[in-house]
C-alpha atoms as a PDB file:
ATOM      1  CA  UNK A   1      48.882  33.258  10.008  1.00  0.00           C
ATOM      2  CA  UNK A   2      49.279  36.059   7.407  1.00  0.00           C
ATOM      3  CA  UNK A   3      48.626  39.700   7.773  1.00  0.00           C
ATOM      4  CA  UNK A   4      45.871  39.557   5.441  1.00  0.00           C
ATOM      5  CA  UNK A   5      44.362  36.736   7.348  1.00  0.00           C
ATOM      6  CA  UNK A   6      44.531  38.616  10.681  1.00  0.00           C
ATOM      7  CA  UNK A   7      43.387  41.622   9.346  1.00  0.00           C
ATOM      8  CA  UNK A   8      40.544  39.645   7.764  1.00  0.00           C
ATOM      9  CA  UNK A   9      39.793  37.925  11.078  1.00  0.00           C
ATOM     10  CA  UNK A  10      39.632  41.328  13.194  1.00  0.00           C
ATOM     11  CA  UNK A  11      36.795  42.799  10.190  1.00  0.00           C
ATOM     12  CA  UNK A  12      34.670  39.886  10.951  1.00  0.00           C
ATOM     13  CA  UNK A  13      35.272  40.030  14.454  1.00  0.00           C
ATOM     14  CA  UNK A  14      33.878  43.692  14.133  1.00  0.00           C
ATOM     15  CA  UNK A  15      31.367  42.846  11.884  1.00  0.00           C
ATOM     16  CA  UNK A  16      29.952  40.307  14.136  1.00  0.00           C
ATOM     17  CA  UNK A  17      29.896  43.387  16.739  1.00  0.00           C
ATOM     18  CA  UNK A  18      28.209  45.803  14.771  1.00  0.00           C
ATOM     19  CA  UNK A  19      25.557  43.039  13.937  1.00  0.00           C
ATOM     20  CA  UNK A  20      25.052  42.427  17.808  1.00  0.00           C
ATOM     21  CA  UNK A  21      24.595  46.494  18.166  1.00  0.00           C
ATOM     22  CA  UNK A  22      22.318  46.307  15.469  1.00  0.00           C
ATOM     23  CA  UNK A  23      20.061  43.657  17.053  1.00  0.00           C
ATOM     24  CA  UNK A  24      20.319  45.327  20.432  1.00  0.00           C
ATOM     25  CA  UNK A  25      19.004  48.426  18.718  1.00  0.00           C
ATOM     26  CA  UNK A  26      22.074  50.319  19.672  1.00  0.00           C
ATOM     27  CA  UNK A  27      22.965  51.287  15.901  1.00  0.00           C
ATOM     28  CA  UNK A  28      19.599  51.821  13.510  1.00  0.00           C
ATOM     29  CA  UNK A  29      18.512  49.141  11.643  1.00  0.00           C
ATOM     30  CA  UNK A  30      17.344  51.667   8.739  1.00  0.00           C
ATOM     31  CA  UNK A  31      21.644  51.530   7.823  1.00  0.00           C
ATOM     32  CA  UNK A  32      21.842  47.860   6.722  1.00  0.00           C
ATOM     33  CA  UNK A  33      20.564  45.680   4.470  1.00  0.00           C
ATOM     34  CA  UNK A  34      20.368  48.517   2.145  1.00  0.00           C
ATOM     35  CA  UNK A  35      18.021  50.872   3.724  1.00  0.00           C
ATOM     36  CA  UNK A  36      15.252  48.122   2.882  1.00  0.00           C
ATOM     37  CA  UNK A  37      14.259  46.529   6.395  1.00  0.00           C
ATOM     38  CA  UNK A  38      10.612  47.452   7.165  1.00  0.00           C
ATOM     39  CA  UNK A  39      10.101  46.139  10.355  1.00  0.00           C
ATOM     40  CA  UNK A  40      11.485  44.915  13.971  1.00  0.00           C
ATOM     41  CA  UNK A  41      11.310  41.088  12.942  1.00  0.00           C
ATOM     42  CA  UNK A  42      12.652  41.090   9.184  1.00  0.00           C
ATOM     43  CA  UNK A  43      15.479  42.796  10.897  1.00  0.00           C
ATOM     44  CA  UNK A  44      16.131  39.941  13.695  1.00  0.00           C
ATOM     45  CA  UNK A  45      15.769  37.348  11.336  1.00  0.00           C
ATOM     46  CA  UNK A  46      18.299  38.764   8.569  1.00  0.00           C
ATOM     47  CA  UNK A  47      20.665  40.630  11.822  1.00  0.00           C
ATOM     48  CA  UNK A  48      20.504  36.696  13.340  1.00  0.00           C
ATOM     49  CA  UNK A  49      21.387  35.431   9.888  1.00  0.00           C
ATOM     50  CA  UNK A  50      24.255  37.929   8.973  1.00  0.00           C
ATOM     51  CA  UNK A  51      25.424  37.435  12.642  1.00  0.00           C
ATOM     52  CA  UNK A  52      25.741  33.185  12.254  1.00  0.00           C
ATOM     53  CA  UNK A  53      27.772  33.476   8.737  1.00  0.00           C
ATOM     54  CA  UNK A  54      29.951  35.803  10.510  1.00  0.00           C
ATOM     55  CA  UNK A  55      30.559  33.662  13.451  1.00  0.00           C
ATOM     56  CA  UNK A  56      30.826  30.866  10.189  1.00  0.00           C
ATOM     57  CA  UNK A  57      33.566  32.949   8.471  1.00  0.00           C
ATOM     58  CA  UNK A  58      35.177  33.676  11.695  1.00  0.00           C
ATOM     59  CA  UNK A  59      35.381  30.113  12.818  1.00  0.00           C
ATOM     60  CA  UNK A  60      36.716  28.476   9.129  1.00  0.00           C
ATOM     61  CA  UNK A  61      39.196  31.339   9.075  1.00  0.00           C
ATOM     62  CA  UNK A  62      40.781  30.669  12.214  1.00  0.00           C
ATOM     63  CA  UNK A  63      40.371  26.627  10.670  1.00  0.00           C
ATOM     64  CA  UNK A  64      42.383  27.712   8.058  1.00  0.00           C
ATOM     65  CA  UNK A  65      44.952  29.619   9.879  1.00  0.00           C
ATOM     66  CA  UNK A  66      45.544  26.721  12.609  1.00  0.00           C
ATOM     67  CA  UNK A  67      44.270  29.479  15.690  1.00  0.00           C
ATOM     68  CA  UNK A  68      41.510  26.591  16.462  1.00  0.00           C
ATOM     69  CA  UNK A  69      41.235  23.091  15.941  1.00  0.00           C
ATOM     70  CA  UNK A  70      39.726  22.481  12.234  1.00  0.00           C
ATOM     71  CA  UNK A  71      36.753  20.053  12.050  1.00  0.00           C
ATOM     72  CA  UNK A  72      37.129  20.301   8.687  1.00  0.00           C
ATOM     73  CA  UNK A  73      39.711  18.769   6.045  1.00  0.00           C
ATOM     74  CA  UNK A  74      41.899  21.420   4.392  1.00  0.00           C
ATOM     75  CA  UNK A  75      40.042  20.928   0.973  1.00  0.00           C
ATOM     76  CA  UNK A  76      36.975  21.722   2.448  1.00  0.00           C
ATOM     77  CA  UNK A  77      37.880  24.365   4.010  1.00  0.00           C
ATOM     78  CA  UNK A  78      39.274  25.866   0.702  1.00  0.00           C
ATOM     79  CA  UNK A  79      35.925  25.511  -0.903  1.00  0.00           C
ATOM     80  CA  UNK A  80      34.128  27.117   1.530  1.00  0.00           C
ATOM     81  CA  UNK A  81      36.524  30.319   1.323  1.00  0.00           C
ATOM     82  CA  UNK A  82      35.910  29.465  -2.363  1.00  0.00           C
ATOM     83  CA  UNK A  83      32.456  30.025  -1.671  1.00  0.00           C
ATOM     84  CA  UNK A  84      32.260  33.236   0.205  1.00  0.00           C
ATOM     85  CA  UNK A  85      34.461  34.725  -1.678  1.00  0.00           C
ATOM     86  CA  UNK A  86      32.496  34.714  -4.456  1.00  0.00           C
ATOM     87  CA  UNK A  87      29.776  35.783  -1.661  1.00  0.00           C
ATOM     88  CA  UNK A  88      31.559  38.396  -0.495  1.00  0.00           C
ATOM     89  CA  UNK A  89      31.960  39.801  -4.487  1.00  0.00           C
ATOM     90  CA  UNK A  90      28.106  39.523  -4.618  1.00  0.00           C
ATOM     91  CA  UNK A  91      27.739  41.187  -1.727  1.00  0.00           C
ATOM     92  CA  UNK A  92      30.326  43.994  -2.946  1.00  0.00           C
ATOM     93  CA  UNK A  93      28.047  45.078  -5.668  1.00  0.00           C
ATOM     94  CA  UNK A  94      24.799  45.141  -3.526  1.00  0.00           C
ATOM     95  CA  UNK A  95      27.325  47.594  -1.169  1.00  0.00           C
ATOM     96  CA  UNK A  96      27.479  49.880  -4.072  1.00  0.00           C
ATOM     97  CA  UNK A  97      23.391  50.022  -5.107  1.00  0.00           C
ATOM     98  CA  UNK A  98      22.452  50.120  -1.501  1.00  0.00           C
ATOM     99  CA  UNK A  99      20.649  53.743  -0.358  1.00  0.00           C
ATOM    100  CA  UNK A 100      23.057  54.371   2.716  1.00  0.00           C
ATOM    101  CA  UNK A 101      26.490  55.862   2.353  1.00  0.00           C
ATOM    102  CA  UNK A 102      27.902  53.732   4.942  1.00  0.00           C
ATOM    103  CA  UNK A 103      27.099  50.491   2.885  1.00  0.00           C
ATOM    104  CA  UNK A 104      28.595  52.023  -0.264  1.00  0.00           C
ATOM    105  CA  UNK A 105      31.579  52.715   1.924  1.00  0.00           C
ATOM    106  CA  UNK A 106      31.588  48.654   3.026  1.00  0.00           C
ATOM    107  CA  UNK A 107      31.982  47.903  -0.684  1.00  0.00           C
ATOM    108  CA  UNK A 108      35.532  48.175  -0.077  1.00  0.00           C
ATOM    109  CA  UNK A 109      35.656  46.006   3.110  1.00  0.00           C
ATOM    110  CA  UNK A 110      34.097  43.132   1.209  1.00  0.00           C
ATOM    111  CA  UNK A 111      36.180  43.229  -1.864  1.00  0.00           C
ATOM    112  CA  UNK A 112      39.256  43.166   0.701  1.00  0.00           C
ATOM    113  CA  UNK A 113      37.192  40.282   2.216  1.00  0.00           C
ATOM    114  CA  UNK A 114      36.694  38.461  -1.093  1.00  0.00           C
ATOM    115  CA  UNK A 115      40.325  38.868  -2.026  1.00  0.00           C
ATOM    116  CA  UNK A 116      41.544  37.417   0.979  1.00  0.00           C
ATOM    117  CA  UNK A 117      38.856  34.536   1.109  1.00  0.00           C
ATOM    118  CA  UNK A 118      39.631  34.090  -2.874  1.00  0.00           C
ATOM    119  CA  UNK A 119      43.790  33.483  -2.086  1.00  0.00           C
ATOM    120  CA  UNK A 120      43.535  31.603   0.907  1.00  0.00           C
ATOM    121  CA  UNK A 121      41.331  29.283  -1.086  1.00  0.00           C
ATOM    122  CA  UNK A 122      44.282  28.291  -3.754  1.00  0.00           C
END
């Protein structure tokens, strides 16, 4: 496994926390999503989604790195790093318009994330 791909693993791995601490209520919602949540519900529905793709990302990176078992051929698993890293770029941008500091300050977790996800999809 390659630095990049462990360092990688242990963001998601923390990302996944912070979206457990967010839906426990232990860290504000008002942060995430760009400030733009209005209500307890919106933010378990988009906190449960968020939390699944990380578990997703988490579970097709250790795929791709041999820690687990893949399900998955090889090729598809390069398409689907394909896929979020293009994601992740998307997401980078919305990091940079959102109203909270500490999402502008994720803008450079995500590019990391889409630069990783981009070469371990060649």
């Amino acid at each position: 496994m390659k630095l990049s791909q462990k360092i990688a693993l242990i963001i998601i791995v923390a990302y996944c926390i912070f979206h457990v601490l967010v839906l426990f209520q232990i860290i504000p919602y008002t942060i995430v999503w760009g400030g733009k949540i209005k209500s307890f519900n919106e933010m378990y529905i988009l906190e449960g989604v968020a939390l699944t793709i990380m578990l997703f990302i988490g579970a097709i990176l250790s795929m791709e790195s041999r820690l687990v078992k893949s399900i998955f051929t090889a090729k598809t698993i390069k398409r689907i790093l394909l896929v979020f890293a293009i994601f992740f770029i998307l997401n980078t941008f919305g990091n940079l318009l959102a109203e909270t500091i500490i999402e502008k300050c994720q803008a450079i977790i995500t590019i990391y994330l889409a630069i990783v996800f981009y070469k371990s999809s060649k």
